[in-house]
C-alpha atoms as a PDB file:
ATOM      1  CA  UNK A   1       0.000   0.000   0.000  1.00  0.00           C
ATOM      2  CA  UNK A   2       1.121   3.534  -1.259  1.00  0.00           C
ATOM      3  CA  UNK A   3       1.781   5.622   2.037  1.00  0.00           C
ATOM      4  CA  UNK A   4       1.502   8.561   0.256  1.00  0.00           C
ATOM      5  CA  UNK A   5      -2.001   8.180  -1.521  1.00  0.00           C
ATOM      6  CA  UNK A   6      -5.270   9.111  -0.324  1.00  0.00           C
ATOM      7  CA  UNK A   7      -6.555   5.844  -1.508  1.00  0.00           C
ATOM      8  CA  UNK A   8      -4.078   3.941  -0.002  1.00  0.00           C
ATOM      9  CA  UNK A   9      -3.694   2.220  -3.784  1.00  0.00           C
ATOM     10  CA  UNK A  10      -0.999   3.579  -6.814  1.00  0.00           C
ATOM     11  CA  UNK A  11      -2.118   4.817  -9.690  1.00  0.00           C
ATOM     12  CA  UNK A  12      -5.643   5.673  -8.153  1.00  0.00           C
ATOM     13  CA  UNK A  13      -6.615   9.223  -6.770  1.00  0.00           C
ATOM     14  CA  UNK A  14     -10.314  10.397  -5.165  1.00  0.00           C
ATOM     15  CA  UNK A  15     -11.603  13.769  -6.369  1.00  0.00           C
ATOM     16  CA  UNK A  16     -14.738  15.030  -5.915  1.00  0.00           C
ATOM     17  CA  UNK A  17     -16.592  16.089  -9.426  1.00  0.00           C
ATOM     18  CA  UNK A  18     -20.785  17.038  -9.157  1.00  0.00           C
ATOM     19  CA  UNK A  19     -20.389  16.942  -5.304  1.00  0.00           C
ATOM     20  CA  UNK A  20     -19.545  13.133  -5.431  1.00  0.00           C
ATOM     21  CA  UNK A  21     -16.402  11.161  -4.439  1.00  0.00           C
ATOM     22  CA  UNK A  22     -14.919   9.291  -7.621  1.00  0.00           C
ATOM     23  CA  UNK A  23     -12.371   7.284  -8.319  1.00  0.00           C
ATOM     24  CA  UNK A  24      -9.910   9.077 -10.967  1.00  0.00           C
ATOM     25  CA  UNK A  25      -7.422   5.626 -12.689  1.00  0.00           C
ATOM     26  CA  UNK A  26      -4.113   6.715 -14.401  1.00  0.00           C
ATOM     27  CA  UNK A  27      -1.543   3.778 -15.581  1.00  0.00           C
ATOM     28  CA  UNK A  28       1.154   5.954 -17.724  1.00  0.00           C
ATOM     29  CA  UNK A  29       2.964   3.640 -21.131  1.00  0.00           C
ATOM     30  CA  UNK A  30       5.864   5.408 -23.141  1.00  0.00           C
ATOM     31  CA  UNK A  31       4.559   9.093 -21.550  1.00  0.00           C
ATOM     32  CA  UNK A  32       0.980   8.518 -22.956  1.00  0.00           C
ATOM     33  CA  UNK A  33      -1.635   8.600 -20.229  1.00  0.00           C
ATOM     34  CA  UNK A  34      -4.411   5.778 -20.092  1.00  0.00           C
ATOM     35  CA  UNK A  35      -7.075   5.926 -17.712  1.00  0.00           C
ATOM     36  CA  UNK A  36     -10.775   6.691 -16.450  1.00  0.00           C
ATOM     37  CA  UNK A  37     -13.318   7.561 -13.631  1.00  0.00           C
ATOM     38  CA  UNK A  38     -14.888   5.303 -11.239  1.00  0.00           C
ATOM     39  CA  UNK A  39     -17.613   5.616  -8.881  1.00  0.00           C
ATOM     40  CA  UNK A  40     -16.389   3.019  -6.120  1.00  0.00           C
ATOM     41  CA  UNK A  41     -12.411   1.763  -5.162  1.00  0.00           C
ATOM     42  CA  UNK A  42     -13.227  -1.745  -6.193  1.00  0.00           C
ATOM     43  CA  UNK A  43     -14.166  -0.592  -9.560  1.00  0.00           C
ATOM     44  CA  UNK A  44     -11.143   1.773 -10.067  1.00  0.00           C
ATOM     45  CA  UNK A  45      -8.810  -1.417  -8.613  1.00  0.00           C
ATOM     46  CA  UNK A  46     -10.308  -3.535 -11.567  1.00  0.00           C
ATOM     47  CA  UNK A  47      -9.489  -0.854 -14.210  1.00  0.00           C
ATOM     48  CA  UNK A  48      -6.188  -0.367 -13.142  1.00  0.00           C
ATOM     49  CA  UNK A  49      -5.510  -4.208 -13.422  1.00  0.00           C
ATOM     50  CA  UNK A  50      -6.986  -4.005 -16.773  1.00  0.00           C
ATOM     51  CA  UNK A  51      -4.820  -1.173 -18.130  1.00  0.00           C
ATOM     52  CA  UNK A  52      -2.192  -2.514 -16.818  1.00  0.00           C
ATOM     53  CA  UNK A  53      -3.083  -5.700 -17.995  1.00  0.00           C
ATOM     54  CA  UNK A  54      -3.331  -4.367 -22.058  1.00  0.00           C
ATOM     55  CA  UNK A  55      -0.338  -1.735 -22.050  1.00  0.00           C
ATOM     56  CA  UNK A  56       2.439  -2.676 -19.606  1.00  0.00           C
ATOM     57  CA  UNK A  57       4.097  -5.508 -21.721  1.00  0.00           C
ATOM     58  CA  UNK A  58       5.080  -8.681 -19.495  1.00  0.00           C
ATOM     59  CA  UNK A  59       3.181  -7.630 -16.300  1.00  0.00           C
ATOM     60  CA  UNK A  60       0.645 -10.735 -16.013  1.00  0.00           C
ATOM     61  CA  UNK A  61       3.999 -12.587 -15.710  1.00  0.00           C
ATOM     62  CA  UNK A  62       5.122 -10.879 -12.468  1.00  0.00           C
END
């Protein structure tokens, strides 16, 4: 766990956007940003796996 995120995840941040709490994703490739909003932490935790999943070559090895 990140000690230095709000979430307590990497790659995940909360805002607030329309008075509610989201989820913001962002997985940087090769300086080009990939990413999206979610409305609850499980959901942003199972886009980040995906993203990381399609453009970080080799990481469903680790």
């Amino acid at each position: 766990m990140s000690r230095n995120s709000a979430t307590g995840y990497r790659n995940i941040s909360a805002t607030h956007r329309y008075g509610r709490l989201q989820y913001r994703v962002s997985v940087v490739y090769q300086r080009h940003q990939h990413g999206g909003l979610c409305d609850t932490l499980e959901e942003a935790i199972e886009l980040r796996e995906e993203l990381r999943r399609q453009w970080w070559p080799g990481y469903d090895e680790k």
